[in-house]
N, C-alpha and C. Protein backbone atom coordinates (compact mmCIF):
# COMPACT_ATOMS: atom_id res chain seq x y z
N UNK A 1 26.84 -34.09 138.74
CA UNK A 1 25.40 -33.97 138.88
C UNK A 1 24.82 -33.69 137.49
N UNK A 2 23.77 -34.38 137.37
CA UNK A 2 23.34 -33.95 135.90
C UNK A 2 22.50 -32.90 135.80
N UNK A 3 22.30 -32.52 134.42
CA UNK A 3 21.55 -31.35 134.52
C UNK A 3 20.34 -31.09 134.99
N UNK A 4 19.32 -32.22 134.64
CA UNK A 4 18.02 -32.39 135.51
C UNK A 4 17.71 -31.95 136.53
N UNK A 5 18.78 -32.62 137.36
CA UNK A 5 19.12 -32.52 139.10
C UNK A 5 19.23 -31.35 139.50
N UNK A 6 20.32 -30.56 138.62
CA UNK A 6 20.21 -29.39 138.97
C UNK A 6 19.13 -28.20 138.99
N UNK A 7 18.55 -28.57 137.79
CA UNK A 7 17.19 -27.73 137.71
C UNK A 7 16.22 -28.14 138.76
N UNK A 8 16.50 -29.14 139.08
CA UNK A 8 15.22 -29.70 140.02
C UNK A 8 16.15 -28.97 141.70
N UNK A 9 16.82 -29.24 141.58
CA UNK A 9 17.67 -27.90 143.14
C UNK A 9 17.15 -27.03 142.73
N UNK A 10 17.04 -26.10 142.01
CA UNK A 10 17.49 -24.48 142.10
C UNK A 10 15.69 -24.34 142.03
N UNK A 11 14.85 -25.10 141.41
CA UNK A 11 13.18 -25.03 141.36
C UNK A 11 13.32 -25.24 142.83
N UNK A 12 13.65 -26.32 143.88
CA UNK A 12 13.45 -26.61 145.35
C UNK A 12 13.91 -25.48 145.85
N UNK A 13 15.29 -24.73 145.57
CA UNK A 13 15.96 -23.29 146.40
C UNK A 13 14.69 -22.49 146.67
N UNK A 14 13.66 -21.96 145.18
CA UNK A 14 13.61 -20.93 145.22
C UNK A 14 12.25 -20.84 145.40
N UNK A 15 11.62 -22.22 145.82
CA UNK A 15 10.57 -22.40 146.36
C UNK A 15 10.20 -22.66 148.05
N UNK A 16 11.68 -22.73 148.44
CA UNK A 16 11.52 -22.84 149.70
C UNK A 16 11.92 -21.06 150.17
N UNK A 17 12.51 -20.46 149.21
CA UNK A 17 12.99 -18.99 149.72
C UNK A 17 11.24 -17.98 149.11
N UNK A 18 10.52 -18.54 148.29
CA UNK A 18 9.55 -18.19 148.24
C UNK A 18 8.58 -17.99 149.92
N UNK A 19 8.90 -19.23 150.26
CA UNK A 19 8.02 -19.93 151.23
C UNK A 19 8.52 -19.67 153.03
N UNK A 20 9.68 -19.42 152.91
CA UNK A 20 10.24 -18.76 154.11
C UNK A 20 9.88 -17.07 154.57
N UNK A 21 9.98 -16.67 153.20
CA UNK A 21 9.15 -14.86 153.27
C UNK A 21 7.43 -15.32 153.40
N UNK A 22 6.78 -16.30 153.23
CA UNK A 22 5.47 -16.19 153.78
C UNK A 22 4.90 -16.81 155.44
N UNK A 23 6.21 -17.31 155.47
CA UNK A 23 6.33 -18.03 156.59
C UNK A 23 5.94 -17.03 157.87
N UNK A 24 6.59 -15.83 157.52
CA UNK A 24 6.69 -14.45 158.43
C UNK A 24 4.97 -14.50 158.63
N UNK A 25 3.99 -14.48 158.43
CA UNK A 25 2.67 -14.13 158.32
C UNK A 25 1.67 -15.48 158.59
N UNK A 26 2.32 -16.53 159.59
CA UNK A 26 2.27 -17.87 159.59
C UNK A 26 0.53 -17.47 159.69
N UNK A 27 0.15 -16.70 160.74
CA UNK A 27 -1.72 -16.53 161.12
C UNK A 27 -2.71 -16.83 160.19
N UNK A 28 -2.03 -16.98 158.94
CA UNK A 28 -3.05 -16.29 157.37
C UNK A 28 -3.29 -17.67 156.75
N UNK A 29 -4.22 -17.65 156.14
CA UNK A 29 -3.80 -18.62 155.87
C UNK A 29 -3.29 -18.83 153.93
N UNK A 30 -2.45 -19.87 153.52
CA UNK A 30 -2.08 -19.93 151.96
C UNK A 30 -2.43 -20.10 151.04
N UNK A 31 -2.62 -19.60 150.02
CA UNK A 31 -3.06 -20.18 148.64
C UNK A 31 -2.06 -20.34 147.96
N UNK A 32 -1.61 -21.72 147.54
CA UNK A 32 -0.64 -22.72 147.29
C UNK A 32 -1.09 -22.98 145.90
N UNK A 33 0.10 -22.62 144.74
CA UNK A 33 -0.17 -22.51 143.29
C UNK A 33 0.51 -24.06 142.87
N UNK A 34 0.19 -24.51 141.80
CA UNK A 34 0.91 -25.27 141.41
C UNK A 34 0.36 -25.51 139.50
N UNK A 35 1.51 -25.29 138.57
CA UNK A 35 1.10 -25.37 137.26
C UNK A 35 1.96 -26.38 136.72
N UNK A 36 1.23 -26.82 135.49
CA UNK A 36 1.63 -28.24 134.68
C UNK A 36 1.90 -27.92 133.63
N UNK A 37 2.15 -28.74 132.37
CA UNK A 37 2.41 -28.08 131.27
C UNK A 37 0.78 -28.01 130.65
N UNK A 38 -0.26 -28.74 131.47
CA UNK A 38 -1.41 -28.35 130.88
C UNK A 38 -2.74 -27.46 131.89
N UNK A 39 -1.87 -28.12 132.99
CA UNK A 39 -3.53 -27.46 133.80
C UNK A 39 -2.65 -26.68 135.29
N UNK A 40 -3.58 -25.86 135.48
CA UNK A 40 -3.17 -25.38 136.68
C UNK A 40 -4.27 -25.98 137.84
N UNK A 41 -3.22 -25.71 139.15
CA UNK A 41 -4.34 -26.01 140.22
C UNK A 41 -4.02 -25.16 141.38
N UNK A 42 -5.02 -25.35 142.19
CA UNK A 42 -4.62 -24.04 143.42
C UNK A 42 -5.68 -24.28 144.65
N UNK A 43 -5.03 -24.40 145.76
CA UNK A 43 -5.49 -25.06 146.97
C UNK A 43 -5.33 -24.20 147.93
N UNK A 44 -6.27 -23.70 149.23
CA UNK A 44 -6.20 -23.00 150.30
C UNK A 44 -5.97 -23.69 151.61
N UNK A 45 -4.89 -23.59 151.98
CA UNK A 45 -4.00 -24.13 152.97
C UNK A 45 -4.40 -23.63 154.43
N UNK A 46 -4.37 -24.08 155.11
CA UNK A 46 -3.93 -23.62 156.67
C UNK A 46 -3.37 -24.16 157.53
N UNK A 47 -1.79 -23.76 157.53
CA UNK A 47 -0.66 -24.40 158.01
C UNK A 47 -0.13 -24.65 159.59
N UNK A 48 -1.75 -23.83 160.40
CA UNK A 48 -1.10 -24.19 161.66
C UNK A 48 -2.46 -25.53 161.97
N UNK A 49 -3.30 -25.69 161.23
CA UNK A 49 -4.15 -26.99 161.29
C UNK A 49 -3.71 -28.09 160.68
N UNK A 50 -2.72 -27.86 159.53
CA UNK A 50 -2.63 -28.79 158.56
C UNK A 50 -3.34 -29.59 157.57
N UNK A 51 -4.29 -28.35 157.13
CA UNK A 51 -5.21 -28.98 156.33
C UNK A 51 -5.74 -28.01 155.22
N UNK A 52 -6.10 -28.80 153.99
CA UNK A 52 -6.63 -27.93 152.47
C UNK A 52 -8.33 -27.53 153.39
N UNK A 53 -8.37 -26.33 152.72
CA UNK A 53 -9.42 -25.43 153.71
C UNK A 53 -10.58 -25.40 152.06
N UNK A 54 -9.77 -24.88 150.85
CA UNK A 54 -10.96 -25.54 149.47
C UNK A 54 -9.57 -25.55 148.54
N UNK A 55 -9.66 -25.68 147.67
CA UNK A 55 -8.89 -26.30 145.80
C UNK A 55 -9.79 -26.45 145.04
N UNK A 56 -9.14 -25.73 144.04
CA UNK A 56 -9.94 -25.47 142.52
C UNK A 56 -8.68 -26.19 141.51
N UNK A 57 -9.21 -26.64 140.60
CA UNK A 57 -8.21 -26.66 139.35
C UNK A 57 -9.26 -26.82 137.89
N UNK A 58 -7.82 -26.87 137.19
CA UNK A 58 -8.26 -26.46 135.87
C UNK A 58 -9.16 -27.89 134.94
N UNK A 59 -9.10 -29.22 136.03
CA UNK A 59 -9.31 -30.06 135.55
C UNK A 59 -10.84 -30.58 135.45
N UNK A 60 -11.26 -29.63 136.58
CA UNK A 60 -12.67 -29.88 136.60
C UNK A 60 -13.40 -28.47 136.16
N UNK A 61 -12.99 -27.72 135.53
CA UNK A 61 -13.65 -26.66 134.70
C UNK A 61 -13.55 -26.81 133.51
N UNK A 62 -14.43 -27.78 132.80
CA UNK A 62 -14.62 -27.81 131.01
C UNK A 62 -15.41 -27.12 130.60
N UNK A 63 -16.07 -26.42 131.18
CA UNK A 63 -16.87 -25.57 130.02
C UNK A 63 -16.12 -24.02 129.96
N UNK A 64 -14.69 -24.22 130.97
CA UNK A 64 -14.49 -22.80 130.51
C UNK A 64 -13.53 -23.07 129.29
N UNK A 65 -13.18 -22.37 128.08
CA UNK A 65 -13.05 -22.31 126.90
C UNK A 65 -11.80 -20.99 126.54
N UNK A 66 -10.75 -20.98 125.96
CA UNK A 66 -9.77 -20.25 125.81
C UNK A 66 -8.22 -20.73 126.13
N UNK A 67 -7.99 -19.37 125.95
CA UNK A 67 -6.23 -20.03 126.55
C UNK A 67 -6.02 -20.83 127.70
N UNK A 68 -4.90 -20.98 127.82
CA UNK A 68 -4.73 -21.15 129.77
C UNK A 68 -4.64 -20.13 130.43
N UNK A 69 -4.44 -18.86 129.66
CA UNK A 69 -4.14 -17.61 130.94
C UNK A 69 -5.63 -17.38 131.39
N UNK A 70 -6.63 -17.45 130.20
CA UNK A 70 -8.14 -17.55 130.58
C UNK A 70 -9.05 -18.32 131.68
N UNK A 71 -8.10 -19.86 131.28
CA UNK A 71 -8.54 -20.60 132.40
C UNK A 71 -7.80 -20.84 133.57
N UNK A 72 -7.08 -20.10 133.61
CA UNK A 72 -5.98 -19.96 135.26
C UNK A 72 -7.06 -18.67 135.79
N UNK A 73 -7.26 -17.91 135.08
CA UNK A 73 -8.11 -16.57 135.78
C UNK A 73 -9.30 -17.12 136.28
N UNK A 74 -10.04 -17.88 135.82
CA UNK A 74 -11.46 -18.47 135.67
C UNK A 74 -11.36 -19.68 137.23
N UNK A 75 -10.19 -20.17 136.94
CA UNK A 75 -10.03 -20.90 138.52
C UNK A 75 -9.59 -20.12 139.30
N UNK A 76 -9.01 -19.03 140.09
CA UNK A 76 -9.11 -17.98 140.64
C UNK A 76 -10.03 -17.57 140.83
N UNK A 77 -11.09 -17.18 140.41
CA UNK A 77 -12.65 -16.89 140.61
C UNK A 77 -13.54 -17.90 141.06
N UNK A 78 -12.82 -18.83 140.57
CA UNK A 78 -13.97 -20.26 141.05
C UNK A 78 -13.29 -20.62 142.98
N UNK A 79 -11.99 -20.42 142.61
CA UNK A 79 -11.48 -21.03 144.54
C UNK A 79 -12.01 -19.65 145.38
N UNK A 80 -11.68 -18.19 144.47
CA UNK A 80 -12.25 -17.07 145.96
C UNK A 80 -13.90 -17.15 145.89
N UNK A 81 -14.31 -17.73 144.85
CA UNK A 81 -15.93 -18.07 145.03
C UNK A 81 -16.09 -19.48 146.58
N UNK A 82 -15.57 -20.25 146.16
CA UNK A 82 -15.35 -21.53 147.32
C UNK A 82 -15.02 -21.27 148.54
N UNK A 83 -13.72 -20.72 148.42
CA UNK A 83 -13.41 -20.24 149.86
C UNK A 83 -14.26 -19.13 150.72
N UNK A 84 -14.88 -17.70 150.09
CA UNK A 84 -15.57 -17.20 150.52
C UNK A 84 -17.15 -18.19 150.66
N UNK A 85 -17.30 -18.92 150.44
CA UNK A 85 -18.56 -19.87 151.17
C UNK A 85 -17.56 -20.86 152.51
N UNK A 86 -16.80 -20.77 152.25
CA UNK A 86 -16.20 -20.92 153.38
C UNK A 86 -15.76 -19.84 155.09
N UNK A 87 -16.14 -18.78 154.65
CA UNK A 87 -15.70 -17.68 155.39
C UNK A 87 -14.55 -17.16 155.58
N UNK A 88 -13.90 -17.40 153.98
CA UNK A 88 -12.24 -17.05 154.02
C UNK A 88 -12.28 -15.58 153.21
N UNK A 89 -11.31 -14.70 154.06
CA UNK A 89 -11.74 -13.08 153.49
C UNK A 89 -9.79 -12.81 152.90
N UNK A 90 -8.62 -13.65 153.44
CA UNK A 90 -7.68 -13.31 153.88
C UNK A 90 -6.42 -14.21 153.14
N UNK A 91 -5.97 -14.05 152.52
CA UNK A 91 -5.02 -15.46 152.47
C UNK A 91 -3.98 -14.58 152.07
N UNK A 92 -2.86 -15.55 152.20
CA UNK A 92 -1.32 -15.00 151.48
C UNK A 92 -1.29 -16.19 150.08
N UNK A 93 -0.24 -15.69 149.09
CA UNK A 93 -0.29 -16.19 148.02
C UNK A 93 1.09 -17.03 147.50
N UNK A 94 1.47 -18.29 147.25
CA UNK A 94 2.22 -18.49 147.26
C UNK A 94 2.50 -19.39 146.34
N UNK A 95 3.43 -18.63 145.65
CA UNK A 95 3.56 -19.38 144.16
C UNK A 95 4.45 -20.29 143.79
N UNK A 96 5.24 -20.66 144.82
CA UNK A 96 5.71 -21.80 144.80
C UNK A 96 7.29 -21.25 143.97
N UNK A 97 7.60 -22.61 143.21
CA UNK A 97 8.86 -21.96 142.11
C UNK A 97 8.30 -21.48 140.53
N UNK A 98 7.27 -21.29 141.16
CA UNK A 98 6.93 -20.05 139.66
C UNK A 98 7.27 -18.67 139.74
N UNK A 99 7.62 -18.35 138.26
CA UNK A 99 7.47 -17.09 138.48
C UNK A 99 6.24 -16.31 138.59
N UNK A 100 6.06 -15.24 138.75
CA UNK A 100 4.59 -14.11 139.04
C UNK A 100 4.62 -13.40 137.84
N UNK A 101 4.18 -14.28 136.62
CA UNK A 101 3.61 -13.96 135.47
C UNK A 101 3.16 -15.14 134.58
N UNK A 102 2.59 -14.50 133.67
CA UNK A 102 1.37 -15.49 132.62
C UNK A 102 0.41 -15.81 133.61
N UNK A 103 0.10 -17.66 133.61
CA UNK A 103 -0.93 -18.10 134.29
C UNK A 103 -1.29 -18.00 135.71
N UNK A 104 0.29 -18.12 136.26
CA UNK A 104 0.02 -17.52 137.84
C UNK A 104 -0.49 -16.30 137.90
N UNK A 105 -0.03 -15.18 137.68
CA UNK A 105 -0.23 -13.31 137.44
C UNK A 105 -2.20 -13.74 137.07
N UNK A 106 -2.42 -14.46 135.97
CA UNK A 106 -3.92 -14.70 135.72
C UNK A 106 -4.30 -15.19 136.73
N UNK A 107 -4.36 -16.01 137.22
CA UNK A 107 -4.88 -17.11 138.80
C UNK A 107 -4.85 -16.10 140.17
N UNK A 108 -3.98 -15.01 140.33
CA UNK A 108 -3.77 -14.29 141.53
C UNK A 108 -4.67 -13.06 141.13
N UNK A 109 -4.86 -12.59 139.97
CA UNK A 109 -6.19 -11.61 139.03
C UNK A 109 -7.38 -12.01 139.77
N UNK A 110 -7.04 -13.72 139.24
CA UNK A 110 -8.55 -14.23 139.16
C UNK A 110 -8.90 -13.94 140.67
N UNK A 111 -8.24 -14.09 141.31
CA UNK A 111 -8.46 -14.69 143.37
C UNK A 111 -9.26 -13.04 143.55
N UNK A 112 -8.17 -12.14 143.29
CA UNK A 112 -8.71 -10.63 143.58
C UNK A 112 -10.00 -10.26 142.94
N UNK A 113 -10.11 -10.68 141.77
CA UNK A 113 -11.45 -10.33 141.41
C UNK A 113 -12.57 -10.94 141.72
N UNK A 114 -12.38 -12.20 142.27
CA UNK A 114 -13.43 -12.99 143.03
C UNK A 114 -13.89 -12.96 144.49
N UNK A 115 -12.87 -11.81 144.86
CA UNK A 115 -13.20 -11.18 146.48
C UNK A 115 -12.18 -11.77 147.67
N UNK A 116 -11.09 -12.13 147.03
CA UNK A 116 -9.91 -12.81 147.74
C UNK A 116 -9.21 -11.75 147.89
N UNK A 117 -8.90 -11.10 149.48
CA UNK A 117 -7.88 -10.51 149.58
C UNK A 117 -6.40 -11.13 149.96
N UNK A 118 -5.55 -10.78 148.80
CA UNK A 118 -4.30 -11.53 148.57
C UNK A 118 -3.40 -10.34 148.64
C-alpha cells in the first residue's frame, strides 16, 4: 500500500471515530467542519432529515482581511449569525479528521461567540 493510501485510511479511521461519538446525540443537529490548504468551510447538518440546514465558508467572505485563524473565526460568526435566523440555538460540532486546534479551535470560538451553543 502506498503511503498516500495510508494517510488517506487513518484521516477516514479517525473521522469516522470522530463521528460515531456524535452519533450518540443523533436529536441535535451538526456542524460539519471541513478545511483546505486555503479556505475553510462549515455547514449545519440535520441528519435525521438529510439536509444542510445553512453553510458559511471562507470563500464568500472577502472583505474579511487577516490570517486564516482570523477568517475561520469570522465564518463561525457569520454561520451562528445564519443559523440563528434560522431558529437554530443547539448543534453538536464535528470536526471531522481535524484536529481541535488553529483554524478549527478559531471556527468553533467563532460559532460560540456568535450565539451557537456547541
Amino acid at each position: 500500500m502506498s503511503v498516500q493510501k495510508k494517510i488517506i485510511k487513518k484521516a477516514e479511521r479517525r473521522a469516522c471515530r470522530t463521528r460515531a461519538k456524535i452519533k450518540a446525540c443523533s436529536n441535535l443537529l451538526r456542524v460539519s467542519v471541513f478545511r483546505s490548504l486555503n479556505h475553510i468551510y462549515a455547514q449545519i447538518i440535520d441528519d435525521v432529515a438529510g439536509k444542510t440546514i445553512s453553510s458559511c465558508s471562507s470563500l464568500g467572505m472577502k472583505t474579511v482581511a487577516g490570517d486564516k485563524k482570523a477568517v475561520a473565526h469570522a465564518v463561525g460568526i457569520e454561520l451562528a449569525k445564519r443559523a440563528q435566523e434560522k431558529g437554530v440555538t443547539t448543534a453538536v460540532f464535528d470536526r471531522g479528521s481535524f484536529l481541535y486546534h488553529g483554524r478549527v479551535k478559531a471556527l468553533a470560538e467563532g460559532l460560540r461567540e456568535g450565539g451557537l451553543n456547541i
